[in-house]
N, C-alpha and C. Protein backbone atom coordinates (compact mmCIF):
# COMPACT_ATOMS: atom_id res chain seq x y z
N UNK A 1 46.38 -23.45 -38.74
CA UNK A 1 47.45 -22.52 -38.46
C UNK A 1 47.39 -21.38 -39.47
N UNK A 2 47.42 -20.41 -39.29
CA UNK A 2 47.81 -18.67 -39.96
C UNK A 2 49.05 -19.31 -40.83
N UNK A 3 48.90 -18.77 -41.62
CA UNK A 3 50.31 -18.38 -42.47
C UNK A 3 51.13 -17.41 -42.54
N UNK A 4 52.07 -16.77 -42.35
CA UNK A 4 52.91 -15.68 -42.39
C UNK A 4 52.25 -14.54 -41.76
N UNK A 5 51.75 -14.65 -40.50
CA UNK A 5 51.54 -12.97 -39.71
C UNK A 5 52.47 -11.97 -40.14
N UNK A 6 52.62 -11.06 -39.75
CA UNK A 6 53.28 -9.77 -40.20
C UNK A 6 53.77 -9.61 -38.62
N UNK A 7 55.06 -9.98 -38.09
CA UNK A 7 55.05 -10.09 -36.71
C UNK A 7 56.21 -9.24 -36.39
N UNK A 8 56.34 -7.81 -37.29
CA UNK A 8 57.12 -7.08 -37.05
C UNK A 8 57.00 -5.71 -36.34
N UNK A 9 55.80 -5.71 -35.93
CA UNK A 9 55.23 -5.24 -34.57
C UNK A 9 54.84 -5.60 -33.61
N UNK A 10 55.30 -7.03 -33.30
CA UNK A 10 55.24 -7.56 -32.23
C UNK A 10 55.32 -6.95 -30.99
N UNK A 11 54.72 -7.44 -29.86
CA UNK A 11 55.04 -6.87 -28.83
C UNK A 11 55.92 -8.68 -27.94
N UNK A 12 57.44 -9.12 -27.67
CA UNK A 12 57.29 -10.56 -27.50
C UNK A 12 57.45 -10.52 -25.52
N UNK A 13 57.20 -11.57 -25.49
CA UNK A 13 57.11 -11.44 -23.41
C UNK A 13 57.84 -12.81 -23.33
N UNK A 14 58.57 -13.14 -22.56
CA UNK A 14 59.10 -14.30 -21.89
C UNK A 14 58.02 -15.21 -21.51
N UNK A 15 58.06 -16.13 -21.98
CA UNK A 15 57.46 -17.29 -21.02
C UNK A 15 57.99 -17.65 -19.67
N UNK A 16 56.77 -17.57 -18.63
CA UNK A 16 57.08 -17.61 -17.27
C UNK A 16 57.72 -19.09 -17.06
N UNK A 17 57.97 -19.83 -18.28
CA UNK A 17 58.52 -21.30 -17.77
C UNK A 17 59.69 -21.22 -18.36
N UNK A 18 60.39 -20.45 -18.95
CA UNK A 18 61.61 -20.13 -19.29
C UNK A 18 62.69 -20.31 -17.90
N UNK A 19 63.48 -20.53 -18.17
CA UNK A 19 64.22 -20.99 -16.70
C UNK A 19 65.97 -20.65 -17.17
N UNK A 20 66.86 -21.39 -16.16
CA UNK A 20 67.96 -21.33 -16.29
C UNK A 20 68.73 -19.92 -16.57
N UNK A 21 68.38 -19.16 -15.71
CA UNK A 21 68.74 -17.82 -15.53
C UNK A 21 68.80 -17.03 -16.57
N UNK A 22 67.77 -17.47 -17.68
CA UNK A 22 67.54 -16.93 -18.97
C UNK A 22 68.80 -17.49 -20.34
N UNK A 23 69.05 -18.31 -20.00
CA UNK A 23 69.68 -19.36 -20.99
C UNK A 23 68.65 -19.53 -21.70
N UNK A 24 67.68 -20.30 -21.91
CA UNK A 24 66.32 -20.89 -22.45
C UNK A 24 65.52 -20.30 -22.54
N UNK A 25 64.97 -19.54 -23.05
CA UNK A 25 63.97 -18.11 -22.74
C UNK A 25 63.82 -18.62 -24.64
N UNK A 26 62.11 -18.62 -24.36
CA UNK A 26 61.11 -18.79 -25.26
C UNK A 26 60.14 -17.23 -25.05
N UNK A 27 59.76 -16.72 -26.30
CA UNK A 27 59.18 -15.88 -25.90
C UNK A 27 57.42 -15.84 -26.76
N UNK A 28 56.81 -15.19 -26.60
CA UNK A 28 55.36 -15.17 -27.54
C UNK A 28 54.87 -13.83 -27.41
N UNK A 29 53.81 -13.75 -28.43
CA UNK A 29 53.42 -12.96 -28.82
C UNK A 29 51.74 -12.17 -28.78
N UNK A 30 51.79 -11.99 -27.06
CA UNK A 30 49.99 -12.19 -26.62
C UNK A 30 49.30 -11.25 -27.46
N UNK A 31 49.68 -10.50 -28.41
CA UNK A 31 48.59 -9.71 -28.95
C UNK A 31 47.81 -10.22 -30.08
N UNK A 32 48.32 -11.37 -30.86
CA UNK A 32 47.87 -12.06 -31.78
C UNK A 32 47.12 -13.00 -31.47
N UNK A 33 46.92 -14.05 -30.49
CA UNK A 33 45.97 -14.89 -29.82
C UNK A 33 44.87 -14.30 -30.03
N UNK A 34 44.40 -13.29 -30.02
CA UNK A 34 42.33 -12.98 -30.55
C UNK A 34 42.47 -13.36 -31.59
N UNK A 35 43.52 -13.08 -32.82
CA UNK A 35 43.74 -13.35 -34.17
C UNK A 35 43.47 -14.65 -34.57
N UNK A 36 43.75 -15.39 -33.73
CA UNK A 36 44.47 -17.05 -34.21
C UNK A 36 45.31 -17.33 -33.83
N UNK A 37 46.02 -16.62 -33.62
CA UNK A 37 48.01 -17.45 -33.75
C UNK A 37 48.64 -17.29 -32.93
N UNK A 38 49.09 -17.96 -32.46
CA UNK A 38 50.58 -17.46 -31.24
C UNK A 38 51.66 -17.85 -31.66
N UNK A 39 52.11 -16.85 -31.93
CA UNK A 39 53.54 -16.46 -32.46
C UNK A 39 54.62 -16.93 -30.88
N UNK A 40 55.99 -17.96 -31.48
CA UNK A 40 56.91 -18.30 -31.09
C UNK A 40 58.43 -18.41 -31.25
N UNK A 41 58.96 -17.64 -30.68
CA UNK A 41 60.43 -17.52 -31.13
C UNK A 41 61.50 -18.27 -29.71
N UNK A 42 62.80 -17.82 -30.33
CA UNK A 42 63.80 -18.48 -29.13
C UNK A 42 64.43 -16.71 -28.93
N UNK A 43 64.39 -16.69 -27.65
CA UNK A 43 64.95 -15.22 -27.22
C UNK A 43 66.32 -14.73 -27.57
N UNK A 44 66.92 -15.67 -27.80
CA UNK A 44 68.65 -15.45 -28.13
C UNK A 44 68.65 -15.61 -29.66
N UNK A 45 67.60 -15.60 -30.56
CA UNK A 45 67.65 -15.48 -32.23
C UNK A 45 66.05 -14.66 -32.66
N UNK A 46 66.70 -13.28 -31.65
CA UNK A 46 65.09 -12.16 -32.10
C UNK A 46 64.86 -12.22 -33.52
N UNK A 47 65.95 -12.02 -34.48
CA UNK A 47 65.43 -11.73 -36.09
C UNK A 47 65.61 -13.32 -36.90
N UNK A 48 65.59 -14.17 -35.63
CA UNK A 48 65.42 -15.79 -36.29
C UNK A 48 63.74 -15.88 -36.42
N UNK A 49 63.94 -16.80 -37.39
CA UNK A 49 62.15 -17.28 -37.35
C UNK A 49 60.96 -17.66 -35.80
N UNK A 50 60.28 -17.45 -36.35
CA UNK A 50 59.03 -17.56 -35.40
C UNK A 50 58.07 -18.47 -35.89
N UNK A 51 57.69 -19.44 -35.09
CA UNK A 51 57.07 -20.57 -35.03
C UNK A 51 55.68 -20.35 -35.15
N UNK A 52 54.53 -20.15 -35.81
CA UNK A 52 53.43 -20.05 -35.56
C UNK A 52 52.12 -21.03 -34.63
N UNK A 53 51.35 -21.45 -34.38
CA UNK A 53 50.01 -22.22 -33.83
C UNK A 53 49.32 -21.65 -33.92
N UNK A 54 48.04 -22.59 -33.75
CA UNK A 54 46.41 -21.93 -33.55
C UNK A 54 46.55 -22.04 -31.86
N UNK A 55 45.59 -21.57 -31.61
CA UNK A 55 45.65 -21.35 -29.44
C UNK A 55 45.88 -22.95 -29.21
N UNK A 56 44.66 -23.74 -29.95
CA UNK A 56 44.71 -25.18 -29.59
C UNK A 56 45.39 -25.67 -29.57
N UNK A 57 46.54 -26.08 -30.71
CA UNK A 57 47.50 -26.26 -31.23
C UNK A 57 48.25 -26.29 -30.13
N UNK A 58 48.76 -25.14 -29.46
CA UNK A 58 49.95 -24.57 -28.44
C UNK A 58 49.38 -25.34 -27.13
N UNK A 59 48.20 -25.16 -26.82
CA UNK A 59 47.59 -25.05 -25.80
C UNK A 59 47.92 -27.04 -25.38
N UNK A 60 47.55 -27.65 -26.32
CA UNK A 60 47.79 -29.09 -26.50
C UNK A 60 48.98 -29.52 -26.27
N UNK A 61 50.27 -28.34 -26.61
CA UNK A 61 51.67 -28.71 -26.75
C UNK A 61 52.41 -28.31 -25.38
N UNK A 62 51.65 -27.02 -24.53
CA UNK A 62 51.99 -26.79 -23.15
C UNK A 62 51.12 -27.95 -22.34
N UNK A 63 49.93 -28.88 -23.04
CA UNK A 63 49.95 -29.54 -21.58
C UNK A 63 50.54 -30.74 -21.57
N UNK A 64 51.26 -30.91 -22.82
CA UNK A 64 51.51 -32.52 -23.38
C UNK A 64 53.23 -32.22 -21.96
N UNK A 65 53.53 -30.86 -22.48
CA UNK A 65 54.91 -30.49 -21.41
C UNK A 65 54.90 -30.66 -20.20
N UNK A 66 53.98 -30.13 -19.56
CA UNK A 66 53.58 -29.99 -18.15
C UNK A 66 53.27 -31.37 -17.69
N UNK A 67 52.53 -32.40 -18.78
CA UNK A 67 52.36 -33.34 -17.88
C UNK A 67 53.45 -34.70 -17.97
N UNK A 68 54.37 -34.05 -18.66
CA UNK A 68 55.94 -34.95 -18.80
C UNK A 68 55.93 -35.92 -20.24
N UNK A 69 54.98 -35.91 -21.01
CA UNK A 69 54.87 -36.75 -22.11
C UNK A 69 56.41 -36.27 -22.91
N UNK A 70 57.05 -35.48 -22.99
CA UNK A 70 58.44 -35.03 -23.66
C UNK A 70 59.64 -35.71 -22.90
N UNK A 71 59.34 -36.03 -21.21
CA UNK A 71 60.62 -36.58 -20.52
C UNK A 71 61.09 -35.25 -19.82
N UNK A 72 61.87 -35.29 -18.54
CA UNK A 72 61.51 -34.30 -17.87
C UNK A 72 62.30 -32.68 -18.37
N UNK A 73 61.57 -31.52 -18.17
CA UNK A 73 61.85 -30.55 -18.85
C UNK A 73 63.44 -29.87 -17.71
């Protein structure tokens, strides 16, 4: 994992699995992924912290979701 990106030029996008009429809205940060990292926040705390990963990292944690290992989303 990156340590402290500089993620105050972010550009952040909703995750298309965000749901509940935007109650739950996760957002990321696709311009940093060539970098290393995908940057993660919660949409309703923009100047709250942001979660960092490596692609793998994330990539491991969206399929562990998708395939119900968390209990249903």
């Amino acid at each position: 994992m990156k340590t402290n990106p500089d993620l105050s030029r972010a550009q952040w996008v909703k995750s298309s699995y965000s749901g509940n009429g935007g109650m739950n809205c996760v957002e990321w940060a696709p311009a940093f992924v060539p970098a290393g990292v995908v940057p993660v926040r919660d949409s309703k705390a923009p100047s709250g912290p942001a979660l960092t990963f490596t692609p793998q990292a994330w990539g491991d944690f969206v399929r562990a979701v998708a395939g119900g290992e968390f209990g249903e989303v």
